[in-house]
Protein backbone atom coordinates (compact mmCIF):
# COMPACT_ATOMS: atom_id res chain seq x y z
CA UNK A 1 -23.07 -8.35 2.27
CA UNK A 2 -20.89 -11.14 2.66
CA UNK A 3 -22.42 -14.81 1.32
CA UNK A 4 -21.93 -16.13 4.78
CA UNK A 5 -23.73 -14.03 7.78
CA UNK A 6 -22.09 -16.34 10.52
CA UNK A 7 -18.18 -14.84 9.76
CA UNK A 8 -16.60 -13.92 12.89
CA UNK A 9 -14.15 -11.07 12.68
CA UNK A 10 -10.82 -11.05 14.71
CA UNK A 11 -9.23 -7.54 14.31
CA UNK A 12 -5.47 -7.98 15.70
CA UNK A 13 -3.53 -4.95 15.95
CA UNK A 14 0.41 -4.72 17.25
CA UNK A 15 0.80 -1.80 19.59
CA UNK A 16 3.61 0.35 21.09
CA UNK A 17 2.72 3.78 22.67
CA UNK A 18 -0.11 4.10 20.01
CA UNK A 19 -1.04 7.43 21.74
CA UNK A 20 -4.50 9.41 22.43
CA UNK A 21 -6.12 8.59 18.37
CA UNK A 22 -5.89 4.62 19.60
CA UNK A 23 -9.35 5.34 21.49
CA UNK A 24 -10.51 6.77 18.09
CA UNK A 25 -9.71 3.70 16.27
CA UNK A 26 -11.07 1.56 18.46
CA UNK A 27 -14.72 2.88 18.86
CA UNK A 28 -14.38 3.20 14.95
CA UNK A 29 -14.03 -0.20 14.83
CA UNK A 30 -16.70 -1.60 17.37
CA UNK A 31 -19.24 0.65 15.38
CA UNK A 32 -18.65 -1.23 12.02
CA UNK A 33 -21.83 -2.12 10.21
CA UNK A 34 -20.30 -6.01 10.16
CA UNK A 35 -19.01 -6.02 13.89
CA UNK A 36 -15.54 -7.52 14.99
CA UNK A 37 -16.34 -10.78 17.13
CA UNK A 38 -12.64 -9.36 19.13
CA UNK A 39 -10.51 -6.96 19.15
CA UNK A 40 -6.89 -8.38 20.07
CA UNK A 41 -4.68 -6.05 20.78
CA UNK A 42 -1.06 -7.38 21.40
CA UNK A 43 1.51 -5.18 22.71
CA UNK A 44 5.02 -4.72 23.18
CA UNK A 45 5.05 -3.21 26.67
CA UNK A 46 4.08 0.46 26.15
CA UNK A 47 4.94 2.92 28.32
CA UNK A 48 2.00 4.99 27.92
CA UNK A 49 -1.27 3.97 28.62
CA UNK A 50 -1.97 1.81 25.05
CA UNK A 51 -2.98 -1.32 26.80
CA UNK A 52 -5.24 0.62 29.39
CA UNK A 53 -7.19 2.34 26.76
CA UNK A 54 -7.94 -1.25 25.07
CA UNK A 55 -9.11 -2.82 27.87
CA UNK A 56 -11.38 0.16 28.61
CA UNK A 57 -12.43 -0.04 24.91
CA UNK A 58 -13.50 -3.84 25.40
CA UNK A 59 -10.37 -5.19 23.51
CA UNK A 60 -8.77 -8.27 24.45
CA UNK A 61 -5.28 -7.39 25.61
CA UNK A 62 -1.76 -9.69 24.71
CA UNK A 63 0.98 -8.41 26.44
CA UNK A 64 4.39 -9.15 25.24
CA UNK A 65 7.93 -8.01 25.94
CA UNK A 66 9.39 -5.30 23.49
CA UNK A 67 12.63 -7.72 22.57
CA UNK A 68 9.62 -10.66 21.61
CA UNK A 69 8.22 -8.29 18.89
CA UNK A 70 9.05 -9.05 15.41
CA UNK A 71 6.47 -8.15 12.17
CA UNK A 72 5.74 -11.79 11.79
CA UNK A 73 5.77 -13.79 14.78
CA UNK A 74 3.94 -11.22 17.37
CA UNK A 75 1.11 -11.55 14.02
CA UNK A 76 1.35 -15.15 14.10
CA UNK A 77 1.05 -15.15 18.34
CA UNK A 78 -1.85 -13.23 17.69
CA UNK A 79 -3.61 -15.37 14.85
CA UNK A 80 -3.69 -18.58 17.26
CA UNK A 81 -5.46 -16.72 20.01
CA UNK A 82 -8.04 -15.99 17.77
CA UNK A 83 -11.30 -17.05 17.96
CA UNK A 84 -12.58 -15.84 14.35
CA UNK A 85 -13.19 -17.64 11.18
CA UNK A 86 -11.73 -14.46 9.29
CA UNK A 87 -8.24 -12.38 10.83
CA UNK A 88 -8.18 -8.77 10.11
CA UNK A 89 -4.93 -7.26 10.73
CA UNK A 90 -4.47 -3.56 11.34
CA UNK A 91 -1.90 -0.86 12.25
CA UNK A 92 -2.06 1.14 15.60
CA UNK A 93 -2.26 4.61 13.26
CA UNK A 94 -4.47 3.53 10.70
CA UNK A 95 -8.34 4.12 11.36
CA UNK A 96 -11.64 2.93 9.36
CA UNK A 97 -12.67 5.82 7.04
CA UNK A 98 -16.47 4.93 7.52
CA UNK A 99 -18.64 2.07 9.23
CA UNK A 100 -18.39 -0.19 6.75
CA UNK A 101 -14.51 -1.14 6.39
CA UNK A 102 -14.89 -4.52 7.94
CA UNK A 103 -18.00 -5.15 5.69
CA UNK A 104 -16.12 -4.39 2.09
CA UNK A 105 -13.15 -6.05 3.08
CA UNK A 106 -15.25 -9.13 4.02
CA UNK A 107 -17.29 -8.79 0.67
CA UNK A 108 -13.73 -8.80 -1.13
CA UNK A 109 -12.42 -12.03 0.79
CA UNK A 110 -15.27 -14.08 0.20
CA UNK A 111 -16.24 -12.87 -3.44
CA UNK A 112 -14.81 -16.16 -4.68
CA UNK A 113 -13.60 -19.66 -3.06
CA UNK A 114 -9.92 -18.97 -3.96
CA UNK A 115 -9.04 -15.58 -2.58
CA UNK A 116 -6.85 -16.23 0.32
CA UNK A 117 -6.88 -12.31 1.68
CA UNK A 118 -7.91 -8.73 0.66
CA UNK A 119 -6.62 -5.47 1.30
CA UNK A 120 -7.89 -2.03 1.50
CA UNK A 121 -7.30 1.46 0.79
CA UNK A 122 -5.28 3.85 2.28
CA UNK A 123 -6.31 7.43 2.26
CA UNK A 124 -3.48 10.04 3.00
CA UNK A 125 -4.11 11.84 6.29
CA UNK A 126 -5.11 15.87 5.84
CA UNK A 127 -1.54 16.19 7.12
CA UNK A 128 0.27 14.55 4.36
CA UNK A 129 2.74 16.06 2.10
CA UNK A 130 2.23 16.39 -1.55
CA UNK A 131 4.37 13.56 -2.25
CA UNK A 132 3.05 11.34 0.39
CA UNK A 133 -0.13 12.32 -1.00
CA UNK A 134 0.89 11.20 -4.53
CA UNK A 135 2.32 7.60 -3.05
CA UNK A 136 -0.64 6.63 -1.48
CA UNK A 137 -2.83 7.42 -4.62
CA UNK A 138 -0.90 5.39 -6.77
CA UNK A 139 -0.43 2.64 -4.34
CA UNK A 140 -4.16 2.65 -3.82
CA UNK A 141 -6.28 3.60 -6.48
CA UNK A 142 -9.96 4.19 -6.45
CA UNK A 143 -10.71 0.87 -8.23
CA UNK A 144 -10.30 -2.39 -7.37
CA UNK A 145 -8.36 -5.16 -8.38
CA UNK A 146 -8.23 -9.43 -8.12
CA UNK A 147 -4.64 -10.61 -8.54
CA UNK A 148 -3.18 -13.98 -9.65
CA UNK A 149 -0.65 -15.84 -11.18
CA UNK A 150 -1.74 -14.78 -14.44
CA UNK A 151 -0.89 -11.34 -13.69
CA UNK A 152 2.95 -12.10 -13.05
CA UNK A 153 4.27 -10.97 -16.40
CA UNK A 154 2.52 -7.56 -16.39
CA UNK A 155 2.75 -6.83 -12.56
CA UNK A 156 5.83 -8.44 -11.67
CA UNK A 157 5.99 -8.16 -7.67
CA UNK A 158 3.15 -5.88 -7.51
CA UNK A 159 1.06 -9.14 -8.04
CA UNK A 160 2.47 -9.84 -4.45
CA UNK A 161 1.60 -7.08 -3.09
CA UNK A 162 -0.62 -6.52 0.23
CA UNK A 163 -0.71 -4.24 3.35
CA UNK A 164 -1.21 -5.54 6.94
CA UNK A 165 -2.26 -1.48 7.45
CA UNK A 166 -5.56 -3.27 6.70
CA UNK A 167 -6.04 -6.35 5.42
CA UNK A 168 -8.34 -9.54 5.58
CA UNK A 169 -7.42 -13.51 5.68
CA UNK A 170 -9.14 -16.46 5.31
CA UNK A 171 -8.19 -17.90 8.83
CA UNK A 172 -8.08 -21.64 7.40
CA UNK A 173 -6.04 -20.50 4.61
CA UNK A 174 -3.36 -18.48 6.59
CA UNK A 175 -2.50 -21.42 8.62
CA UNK A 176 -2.81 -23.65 5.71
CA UNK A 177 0.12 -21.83 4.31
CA UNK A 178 2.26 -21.89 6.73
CA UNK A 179 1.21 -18.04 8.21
CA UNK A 180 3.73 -15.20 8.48
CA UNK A 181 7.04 -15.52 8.00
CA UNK A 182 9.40 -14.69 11.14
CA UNK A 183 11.03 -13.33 12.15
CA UNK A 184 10.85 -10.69 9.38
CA UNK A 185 12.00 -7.15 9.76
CA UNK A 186 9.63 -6.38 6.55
CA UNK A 187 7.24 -7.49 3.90
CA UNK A 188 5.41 -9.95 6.09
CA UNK A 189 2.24 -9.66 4.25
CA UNK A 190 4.10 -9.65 0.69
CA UNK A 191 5.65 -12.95 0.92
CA UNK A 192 2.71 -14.70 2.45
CA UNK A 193 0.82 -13.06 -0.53
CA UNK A 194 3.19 -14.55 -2.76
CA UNK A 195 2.97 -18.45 -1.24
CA UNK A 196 -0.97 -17.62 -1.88
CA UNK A 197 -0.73 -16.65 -5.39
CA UNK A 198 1.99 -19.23 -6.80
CA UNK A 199 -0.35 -22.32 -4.78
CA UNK A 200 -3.36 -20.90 -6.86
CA UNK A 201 -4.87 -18.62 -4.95
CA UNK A 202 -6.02 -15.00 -5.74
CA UNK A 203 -5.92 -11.54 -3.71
CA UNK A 204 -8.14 -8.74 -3.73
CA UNK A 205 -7.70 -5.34 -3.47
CA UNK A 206 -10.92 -3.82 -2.32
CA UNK A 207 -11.13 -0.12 -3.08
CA UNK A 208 -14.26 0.29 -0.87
CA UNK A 209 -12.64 -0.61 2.05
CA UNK A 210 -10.77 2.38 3.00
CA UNK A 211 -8.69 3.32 6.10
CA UNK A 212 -7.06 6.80 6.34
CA UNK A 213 -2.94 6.16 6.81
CA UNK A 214 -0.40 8.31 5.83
CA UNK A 215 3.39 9.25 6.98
CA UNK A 216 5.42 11.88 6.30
CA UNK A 217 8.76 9.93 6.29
CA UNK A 218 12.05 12.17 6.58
CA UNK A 219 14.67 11.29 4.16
CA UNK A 220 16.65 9.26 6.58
CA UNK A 221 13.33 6.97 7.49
CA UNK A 222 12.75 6.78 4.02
CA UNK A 223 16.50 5.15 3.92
CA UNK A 224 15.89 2.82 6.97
CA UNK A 225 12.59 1.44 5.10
CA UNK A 226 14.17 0.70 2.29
CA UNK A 227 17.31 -0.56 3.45
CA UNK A 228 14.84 -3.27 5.81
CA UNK A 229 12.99 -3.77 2.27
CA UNK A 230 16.62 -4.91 0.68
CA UNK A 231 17.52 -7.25 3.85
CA UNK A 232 13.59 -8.71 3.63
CA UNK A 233 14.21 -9.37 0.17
CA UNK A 234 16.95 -10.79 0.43
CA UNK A 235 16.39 -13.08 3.05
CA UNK A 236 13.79 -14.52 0.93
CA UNK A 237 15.69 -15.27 -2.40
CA UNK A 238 12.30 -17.43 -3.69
CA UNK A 239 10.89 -14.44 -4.57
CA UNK A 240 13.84 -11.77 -5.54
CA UNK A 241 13.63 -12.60 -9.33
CA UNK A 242 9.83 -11.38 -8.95
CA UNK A 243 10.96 -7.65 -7.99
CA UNK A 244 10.84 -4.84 -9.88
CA UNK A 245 11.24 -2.29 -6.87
CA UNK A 246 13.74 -0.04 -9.01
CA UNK A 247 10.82 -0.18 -11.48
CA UNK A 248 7.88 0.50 -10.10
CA UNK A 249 9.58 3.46 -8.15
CA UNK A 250 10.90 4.92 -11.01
CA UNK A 251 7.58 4.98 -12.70
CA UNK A 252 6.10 6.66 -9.47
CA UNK A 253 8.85 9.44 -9.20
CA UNK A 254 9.18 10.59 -12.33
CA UNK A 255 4.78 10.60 -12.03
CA UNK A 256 5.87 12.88 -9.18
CA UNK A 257 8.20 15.17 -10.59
CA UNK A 258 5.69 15.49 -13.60
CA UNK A 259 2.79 16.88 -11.34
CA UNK A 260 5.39 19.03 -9.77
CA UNK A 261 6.76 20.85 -12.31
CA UNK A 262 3.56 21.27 -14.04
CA UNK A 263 2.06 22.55 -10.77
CA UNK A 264 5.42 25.09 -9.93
CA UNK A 265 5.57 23.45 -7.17
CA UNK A 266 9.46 23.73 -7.28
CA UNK A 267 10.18 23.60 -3.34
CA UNK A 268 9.25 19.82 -3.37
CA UNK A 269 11.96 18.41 -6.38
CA UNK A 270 14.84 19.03 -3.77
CA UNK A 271 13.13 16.53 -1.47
CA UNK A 272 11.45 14.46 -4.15
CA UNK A 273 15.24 13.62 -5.59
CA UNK A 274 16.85 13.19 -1.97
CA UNK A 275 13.42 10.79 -1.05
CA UNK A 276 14.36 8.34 -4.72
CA UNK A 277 18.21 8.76 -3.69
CA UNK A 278 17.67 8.02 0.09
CA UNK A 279 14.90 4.98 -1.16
CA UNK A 280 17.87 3.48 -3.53
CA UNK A 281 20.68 3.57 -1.37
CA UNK A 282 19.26 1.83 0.93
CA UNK A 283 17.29 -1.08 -0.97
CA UNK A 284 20.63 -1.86 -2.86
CA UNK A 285 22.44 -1.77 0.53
CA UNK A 286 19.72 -4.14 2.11
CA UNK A 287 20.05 -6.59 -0.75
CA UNK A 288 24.02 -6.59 0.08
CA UNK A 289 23.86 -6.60 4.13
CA UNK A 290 25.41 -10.02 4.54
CA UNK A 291 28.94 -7.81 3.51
CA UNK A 292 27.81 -5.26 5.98
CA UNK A 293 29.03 -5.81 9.61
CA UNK A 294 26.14 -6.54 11.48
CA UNK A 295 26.09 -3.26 14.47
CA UNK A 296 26.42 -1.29 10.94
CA UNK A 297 23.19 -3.02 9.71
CA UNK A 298 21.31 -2.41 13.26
CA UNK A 299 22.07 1.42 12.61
CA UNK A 300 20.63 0.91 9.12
CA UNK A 301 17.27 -0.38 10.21
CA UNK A 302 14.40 1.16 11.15
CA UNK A 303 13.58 -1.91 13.25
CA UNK A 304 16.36 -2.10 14.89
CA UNK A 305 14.75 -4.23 17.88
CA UNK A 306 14.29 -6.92 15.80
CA UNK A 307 17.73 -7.51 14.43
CA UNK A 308 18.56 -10.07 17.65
CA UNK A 309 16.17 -12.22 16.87
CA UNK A 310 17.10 -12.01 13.43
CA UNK A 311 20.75 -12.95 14.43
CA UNK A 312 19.46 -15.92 17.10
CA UNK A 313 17.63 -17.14 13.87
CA UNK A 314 20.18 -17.38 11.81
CA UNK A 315 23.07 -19.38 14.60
């Protein structure tokens, strides 16, 4: 158990149309062996019955228009509503793999004085494809892992990295440093990760906790992702000499194509090349938007909502 008995849990999740498994997450969640003090949901003016279903489940609703939404700021809105010492942040489609995800991630946060947030595991969904399958097992291992400064040279921006799928903050801390970045179109929980780590403080990846999330991304998502990853990335030039996406994506594809060919199953190269191809493309061309015109760049995105705020930002 956590050292502390007395932390209060805010779980804030971002909704849009989060459809009929939303009522699944949510009694998952008020069932936890450490219970949330709130649920906040926020959401972006769904059109199905999202906000309904949390108010039914006893969540605290935020209701927000759909051009307000950005990964950041609607996070941030969220934060200073809350009420608990400790802010877990969660996506609409992932859901807690057993009672005790709020427990592990809270024994991971407070394991030390300097970890400023913990993560957890994603398990694919039954669903998945093989190589979805594959990503999430090398994203998230079975074992866990404290990350620092120290780790820089070996990890490069993998040291940075963290997942607002599920993840836990020391609320002090995230306001301390300044909370999310926005608006952001991507990598919200990355760069605040990265202010952590080069002011001294740790992250934790906790194994235990583990939340099943998976997509099976066509080729041209997997291009919108990456091209958003590019335009983050670039918009925060601090920590572009830290990444090593071309890397660490290499590594995992050719780990791919390995257990592929050595399991015949030949059907899945065709998409595992046009998946690295699509993911290239558009990183490099998201690290190069400012040359783009900027309706070509909305096309690009796969938040394409966001790109007016991005533009008011920037005037």
């Amino acid at each position: 158990m956590p050292t502390n008995p007395n932390h209060r849990v805010s779980v804030i999740i971002p909704t849009y149309n989060a459809g009929p498994e939303f009522e699944v997450l949510l009694r998952r969640l008020q069932s936890q062996s450490w219970p949330p003090e709130e649920i906040i949901v926020i959401d972006s003016a769904s059109t199905d019955r999202t906000a309904e279903t949390a108010l039914q489940e006893g969540a605290r609703v935020i209701r927000i228009a759909k051009a307000e939404f950005d990964h950041g700021g609607t996070r941030n809105y969220a934060a200073q509503q809350a009420m608990g010492d400790t802010l877990v942040f969660m996506t609409q489609d992932a859901c807690p793999a057993d009672a005790y995800l709020l427990e592990r991630l809270l024994d991971a946060l407070y394991a030390d004085e300097d970890t400023a947030c913990a993560y957890g595991r994603q398990l694919a969904r039954e669903d998945a494809d093989v190589l979805e399958k594959m990503s999430r097992e090398s994203n998230y291992p079975p074992v866990s892992m404290r990350k620092s400064e120290a780790d820089l040279p070996e990890l490069g921006i993998k040291t940075f990295f963290c997942s607002n799928v599920c993840a836990a903050y020391r609320k002090a801390i995230f306001f301390e440093r300044g909370q999310f970045d926005a608006p952001v179109l991507f990598n919200e929980d990355l760069f605040f990760a990265a202010r952590c780590i080069l002011n001294g403080y740790t992250v934790n990846y906790a194994a235990e906790a583990r939340v099943i999330h998976s997509h099976n991304y066509s080729v041209v998502q997997q291009f919108r992702r990456y091209f958003d990853n590019g335009v983050s990335m670039r918009d925060n030039e601090w920590v572009y000499p830290y990444s090593a996406v071309g890397k660490a994506g290499s590594r995992l594809v050719w780990h791919q194509l390995r257990y592929l060919v050595r399991n015949r199953h030949w059907l899945w190269v065709p998409k595992l090349a046009a998946d690295a191809g699509a993911k290239f493309l558009g990183f490099q061309l998201g690290k190069r938007y400012r040359k783009l015109p900027e309706r070509l760049c909305v096309r690009f995105s796969m938040h394409r909502g966001i790109w007016a705020k991005l533009s008011s930002e920037r005037r």
